[in-house]
Each structure stands twice: as structure tokens, then as C-alpha cells.
Protein backbone atom coordinates (compact mmCIF):
# COMPACT_ATOMS: atom_id res chain seq x y z
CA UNK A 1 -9.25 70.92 1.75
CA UNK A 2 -11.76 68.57 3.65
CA UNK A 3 -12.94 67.32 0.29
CA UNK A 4 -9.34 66.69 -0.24
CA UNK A 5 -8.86 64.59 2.96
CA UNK A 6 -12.14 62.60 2.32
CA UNK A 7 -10.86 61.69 -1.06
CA UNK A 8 -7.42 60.69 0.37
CA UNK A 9 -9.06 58.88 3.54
CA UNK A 10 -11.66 57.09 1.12
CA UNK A 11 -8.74 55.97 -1.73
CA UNK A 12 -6.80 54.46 0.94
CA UNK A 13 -9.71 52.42 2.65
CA UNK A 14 -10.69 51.14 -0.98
CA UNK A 15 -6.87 49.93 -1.28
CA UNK A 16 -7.02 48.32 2.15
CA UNK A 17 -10.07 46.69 0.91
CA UNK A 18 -8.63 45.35 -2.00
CA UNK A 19 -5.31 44.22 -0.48
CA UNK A 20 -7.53 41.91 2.12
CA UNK A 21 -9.97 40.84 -0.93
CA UNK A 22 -6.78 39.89 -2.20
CA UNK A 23 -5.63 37.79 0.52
CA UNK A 24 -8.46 36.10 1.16
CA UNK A 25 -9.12 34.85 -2.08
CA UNK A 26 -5.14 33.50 -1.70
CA UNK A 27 -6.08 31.97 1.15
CA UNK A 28 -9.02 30.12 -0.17
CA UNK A 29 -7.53 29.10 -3.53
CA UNK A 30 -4.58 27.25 -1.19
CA UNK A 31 -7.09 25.66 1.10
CA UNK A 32 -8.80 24.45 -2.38
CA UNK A 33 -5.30 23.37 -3.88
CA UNK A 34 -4.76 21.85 -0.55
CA UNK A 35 -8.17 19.88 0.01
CA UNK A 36 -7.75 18.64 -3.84
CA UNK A 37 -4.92 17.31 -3.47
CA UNK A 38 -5.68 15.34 0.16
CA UNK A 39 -8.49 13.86 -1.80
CA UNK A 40 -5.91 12.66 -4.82
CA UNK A 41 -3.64 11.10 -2.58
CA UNK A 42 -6.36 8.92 -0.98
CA UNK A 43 -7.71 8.18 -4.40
CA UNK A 44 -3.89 6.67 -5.56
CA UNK A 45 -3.19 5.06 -1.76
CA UNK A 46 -6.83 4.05 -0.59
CA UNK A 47 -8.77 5.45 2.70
CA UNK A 48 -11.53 4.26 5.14
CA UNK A 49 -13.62 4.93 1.99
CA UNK A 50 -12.13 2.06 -0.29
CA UNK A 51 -9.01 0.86 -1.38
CA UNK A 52 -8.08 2.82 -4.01
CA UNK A 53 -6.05 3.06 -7.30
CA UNK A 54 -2.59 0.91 -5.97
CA UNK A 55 -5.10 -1.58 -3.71
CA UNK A 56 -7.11 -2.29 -6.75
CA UNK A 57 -3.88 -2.80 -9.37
CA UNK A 58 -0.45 -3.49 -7.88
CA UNK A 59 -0.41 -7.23 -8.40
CA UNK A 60 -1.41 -6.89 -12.08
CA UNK A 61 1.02 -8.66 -13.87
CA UNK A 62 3.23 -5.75 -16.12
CA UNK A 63 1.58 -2.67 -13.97
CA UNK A 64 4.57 -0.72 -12.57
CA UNK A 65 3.07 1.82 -9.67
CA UNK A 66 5.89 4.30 -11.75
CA UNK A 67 4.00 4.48 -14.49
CA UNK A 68 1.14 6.15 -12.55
CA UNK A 69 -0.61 9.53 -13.86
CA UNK A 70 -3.31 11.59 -13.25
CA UNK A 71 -5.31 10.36 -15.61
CA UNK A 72 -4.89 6.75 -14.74
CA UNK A 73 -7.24 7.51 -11.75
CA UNK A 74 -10.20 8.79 -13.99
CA UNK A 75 -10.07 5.74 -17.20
CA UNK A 76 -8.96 2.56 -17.54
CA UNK A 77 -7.53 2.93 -21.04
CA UNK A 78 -3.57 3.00 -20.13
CA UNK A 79 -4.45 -0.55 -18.60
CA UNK A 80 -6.98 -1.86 -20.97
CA UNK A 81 -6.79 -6.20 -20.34
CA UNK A 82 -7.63 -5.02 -16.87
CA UNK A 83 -10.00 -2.35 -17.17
CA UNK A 84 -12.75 -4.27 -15.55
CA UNK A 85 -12.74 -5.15 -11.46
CA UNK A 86 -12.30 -9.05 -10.92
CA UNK A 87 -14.20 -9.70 -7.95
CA UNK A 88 -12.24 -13.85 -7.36
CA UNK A 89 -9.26 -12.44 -7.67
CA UNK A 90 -9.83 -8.85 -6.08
CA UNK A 91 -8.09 -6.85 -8.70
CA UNK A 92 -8.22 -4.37 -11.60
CA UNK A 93 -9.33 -1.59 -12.28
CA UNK A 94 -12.67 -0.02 -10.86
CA UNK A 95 -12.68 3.42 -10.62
CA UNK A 96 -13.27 6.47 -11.41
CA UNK A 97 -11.41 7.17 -8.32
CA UNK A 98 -11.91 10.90 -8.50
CA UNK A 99 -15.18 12.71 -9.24
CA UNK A 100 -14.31 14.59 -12.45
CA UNK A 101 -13.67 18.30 -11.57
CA UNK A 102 -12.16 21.34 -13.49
CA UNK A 103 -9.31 20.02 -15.94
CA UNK A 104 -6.41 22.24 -16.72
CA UNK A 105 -7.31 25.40 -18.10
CA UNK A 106 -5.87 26.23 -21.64
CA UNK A 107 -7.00 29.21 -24.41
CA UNK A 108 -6.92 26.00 -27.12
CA UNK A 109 -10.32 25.50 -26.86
CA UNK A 110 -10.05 21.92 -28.01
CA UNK A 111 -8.19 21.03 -24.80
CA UNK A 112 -9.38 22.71 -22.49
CA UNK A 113 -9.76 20.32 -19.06
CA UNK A 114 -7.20 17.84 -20.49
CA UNK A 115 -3.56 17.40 -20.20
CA UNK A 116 -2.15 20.44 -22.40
CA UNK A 117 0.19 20.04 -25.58
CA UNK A 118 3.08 21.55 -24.82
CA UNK A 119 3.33 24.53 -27.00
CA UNK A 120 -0.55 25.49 -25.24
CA UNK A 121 -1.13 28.17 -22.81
CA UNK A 122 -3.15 28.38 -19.74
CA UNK A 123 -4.85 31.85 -21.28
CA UNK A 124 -3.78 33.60 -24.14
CA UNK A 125 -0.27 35.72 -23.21
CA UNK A 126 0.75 33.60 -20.57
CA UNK A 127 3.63 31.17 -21.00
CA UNK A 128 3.80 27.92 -22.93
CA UNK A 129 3.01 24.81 -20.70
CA UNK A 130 7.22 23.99 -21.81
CA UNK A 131 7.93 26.81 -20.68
CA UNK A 132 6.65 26.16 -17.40
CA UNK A 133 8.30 23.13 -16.71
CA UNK A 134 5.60 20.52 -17.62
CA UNK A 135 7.20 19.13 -20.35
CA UNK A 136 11.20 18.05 -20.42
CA UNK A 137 10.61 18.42 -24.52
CA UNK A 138 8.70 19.98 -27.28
CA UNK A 139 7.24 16.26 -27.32
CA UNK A 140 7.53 14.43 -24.11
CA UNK A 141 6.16 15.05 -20.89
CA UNK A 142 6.57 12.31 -17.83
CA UNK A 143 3.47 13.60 -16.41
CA UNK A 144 0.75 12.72 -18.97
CA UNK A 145 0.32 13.06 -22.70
CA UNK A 146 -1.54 15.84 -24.57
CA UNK A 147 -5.66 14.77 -24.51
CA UNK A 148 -4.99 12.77 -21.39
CA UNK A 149 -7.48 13.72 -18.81
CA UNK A 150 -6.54 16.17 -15.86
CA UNK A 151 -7.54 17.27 -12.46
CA UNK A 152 -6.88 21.22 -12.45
CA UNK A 153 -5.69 22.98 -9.31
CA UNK A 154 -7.22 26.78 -8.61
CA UNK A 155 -4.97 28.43 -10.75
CA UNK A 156 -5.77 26.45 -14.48
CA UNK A 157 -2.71 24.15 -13.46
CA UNK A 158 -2.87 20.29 -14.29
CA UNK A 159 -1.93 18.46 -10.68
CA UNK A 160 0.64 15.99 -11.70
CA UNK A 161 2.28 13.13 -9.65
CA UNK A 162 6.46 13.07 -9.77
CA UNK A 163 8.47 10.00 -9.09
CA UNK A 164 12.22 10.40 -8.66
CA UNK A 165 13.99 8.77 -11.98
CA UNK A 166 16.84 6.34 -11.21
CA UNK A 167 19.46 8.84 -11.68
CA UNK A 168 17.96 10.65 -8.67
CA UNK A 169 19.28 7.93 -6.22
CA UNK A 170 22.77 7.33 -5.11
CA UNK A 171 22.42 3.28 -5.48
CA UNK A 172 20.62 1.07 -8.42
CA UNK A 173 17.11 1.59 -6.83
CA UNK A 174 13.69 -0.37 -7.90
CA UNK A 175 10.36 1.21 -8.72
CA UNK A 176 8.95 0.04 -5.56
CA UNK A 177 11.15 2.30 -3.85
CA UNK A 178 11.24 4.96 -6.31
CA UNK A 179 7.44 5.26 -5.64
CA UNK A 180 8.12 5.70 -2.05
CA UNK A 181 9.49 9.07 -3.12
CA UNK A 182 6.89 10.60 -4.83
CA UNK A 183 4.46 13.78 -4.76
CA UNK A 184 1.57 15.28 -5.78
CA UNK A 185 2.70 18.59 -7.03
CA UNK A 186 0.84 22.29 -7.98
CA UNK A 187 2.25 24.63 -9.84
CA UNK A 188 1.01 27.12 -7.83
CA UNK A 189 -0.90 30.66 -8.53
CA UNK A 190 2.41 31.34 -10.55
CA UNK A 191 1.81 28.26 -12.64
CA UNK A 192 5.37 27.41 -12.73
CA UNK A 193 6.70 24.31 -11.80
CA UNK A 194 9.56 24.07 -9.85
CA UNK A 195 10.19 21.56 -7.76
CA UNK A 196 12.79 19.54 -9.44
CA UNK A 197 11.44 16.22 -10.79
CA UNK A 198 14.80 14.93 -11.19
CA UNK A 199 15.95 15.04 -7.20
CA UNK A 200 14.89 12.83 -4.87
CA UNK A 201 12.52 14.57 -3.03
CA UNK A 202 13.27 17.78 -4.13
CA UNK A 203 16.55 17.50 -2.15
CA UNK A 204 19.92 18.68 -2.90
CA UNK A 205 23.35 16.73 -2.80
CA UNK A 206 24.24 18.53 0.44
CA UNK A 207 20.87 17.59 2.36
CA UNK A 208 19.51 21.19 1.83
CA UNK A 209 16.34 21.36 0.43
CA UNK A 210 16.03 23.11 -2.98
CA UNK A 211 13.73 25.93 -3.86
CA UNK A 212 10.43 25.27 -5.15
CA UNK A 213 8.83 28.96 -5.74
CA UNK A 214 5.19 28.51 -4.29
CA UNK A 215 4.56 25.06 -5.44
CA UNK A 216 2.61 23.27 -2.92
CA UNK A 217 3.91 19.46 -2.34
CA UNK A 218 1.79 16.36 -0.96
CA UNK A 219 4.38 13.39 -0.43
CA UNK A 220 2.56 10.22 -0.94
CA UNK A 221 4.75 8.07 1.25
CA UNK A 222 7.62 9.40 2.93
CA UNK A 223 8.77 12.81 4.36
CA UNK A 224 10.99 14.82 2.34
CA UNK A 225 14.61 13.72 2.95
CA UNK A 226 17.49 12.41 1.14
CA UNK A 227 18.23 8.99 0.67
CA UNK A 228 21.30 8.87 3.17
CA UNK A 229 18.70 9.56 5.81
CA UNK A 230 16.69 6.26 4.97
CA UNK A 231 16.10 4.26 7.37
């Protein structure tokens, strides 16, 4: 019988211990998420560091900030009449802006560390990268194209940058407003995205805010409310 109780006492220690292992690691994969994604957004908008991506390439003629991805901060090639820095006339391109760090995570092989195709999976069993909401097609994703280079979050996610489309705005809108509205997103340990890329700000019709399952959201410019509310 005291055997019995040892066993019992020891079993649920070990679960206790695993439960707050558990946690912890959570905890520390959100403060990662979190800390990568602080360091994106001052890569795109600039800090006391340098000016960044937009400082460096918003008055180059035909560059539309909308057309901004993740890999756009790590090679020139989407921009390629601009891909050096012009030091007269203080523009173009001049980065990396980020330091390289672990790419999406995806059982092809091939891709692993770039933007996925869209019939690829994180690890083999899991749902398709379509299926998760990073692509609106079998063929077209609006947050980077398969082979593009990626910044992965903790959980084998690509981070990917949203910007409202028109049709997410009550009036005709232009794309330096539209990029007022957008976010750095994560998919989260569930590797799902939800946060609706076709609201404005994730917002719903009736000012409520709509679910976004435990993505974690960086807004780049402006707080998350509906267009009614701007100022």
C-alpha cells in the first residue's frame, strides 16, 4: 500500500512537471514570436538603428509600399533597376534588413526555409500550407511566392505582412492608406492563420473585432479599429 502511494504521489509530480515544462516552453516560443516580429517591423519602418526598408524605397518611381513581402526585406530581386543604394539621391535598396534566421519549416526538403508551395506541409501529416490559410488558391498567395525567402516564427510558420485589399474599406481608398492598415501576422503554435486578410484590421462590419485563434498581430501603423473610427 505505501509502494502504492509513492507510485501515485511520484506519477502525479512527473505530470506537474511536465504541465509547467510545457508552459514554459509556450511562454518562451511567444516571447521569441514576439521579439521577431518587433525586430521585422523596425526593419520595414526604420529605427534609431537606420532607416529601413520604406526610408530607403518609397520615392522609387513604380514601388507601391502594397506590394511589400517578407522577402523584399532580405533581396533586392522584386526591385531589380534599384537594387543598389544611391547615395546623391538617398534611395534604393540597401539591405539585407534582417539577419537571415530560420525560414519556414516544410518536410519538402527542397524548400525548406523558403516561402512554401502551397500543396507543402510544415512536417509530414500536418496540413497543407492552403489549408492553413496561406494561400487564397492552389496557385496564388498575396503573401509571397513559392522559393521566395522567409523569416520563420517558433512554430515552422512563415511571418507574413497583410495589407487590407480595397474591398476591405467602405470608400475608394489609396495604397498609402491601405498600408496604414497593415500587420505582421504569426500563425501561431497552431499554424493556422486566421486573422482575416480581407477586413480591415481584422475588424468586423459592426466594430467587433473578429476571432483570430492564437495568431499573434504586430500593427505597423495604426491600432486596430475600423475605418469609421479614423480620425
Amino acid at each position: 500500500m505505501e509502494l502504492l502511494v509513492v507510485i501515485v504521489i511520484i506519477s502525479a509530480l512527473a505530470s506537474m512537471v511536465v504541465t509547467m515544462v510545457d508552459r514554459s516552453r509556450e511562454d518562451a516560443e511567444q516571447t521569441v514570436a514576439r521579439a521577431s516580429m518587433r525586430t521585422i517591423s523596425e526593419a520595414i519602418t526604420g529605427s534609431a538603428a537606420g532607416t529601413g526598408y520604406l526610408g530607403d524605397m518609397k520615392h522609387v518611381p513604380s514601388f507601391r509600399s502594397v506590394d511589400l513581402r517578407m522577402h523584399d526585406l532580405l533581396s533586392p530581386s522584386s526591385y531589380p533597376a534599384f537594387s543598389d543604394f544611391d547615395p546623391v539621391a538617398a534611395r534604393g535598396w540597401r539591405g539585407p534588413y534582417l539577419r537571415p534566421g530560420n525560414g519556414a519549416a516544410n518536410a519538402e526538403s527542397s524548400r525548406r526555409g523558403l516561402f512554401p508551395a502551397s500543396g507543402d506541409r510544415r512536417e509530414r501529416g500536418d496540413a497543407t500550407f492552403l489549408e492553413r490559410g496561406f494561400f487564397t488558391s492552389v496557385s496564388i498567395s498575396p503573401y509571397g511566392e513559392p522559393g521566395n525567402l522567409s523569416m520563420g516564427d517558433p512554430w515552422g510558420n512563415p511571418f507574413i505582412i497583410q495589407i487590407p485589399p480595397p474591398a476591405a474599406f467602405l470608400n475608394s481608398i489609396t495604397d498609402a492608406k491601405r498600408f496604414r492598415y497593415s500587420r505582421l501576422v504569426s500563425a501561431g503554435a497552431d499554424g493556422i492563420l486566421s486573422t482575416p486578410a480581407d477586413r480591415l484590421a481584422g475588424m468586423l462590419n459592426d466594430g467587433t473585432s473578429a476571432a483570430r485563434g492564437d495568431d499573434l498581430v504586430l500593427f505597423l501603423n495604426r491600432a486596430d479599429v475600423y475605418e469609421n473610427e479614423e480620425p
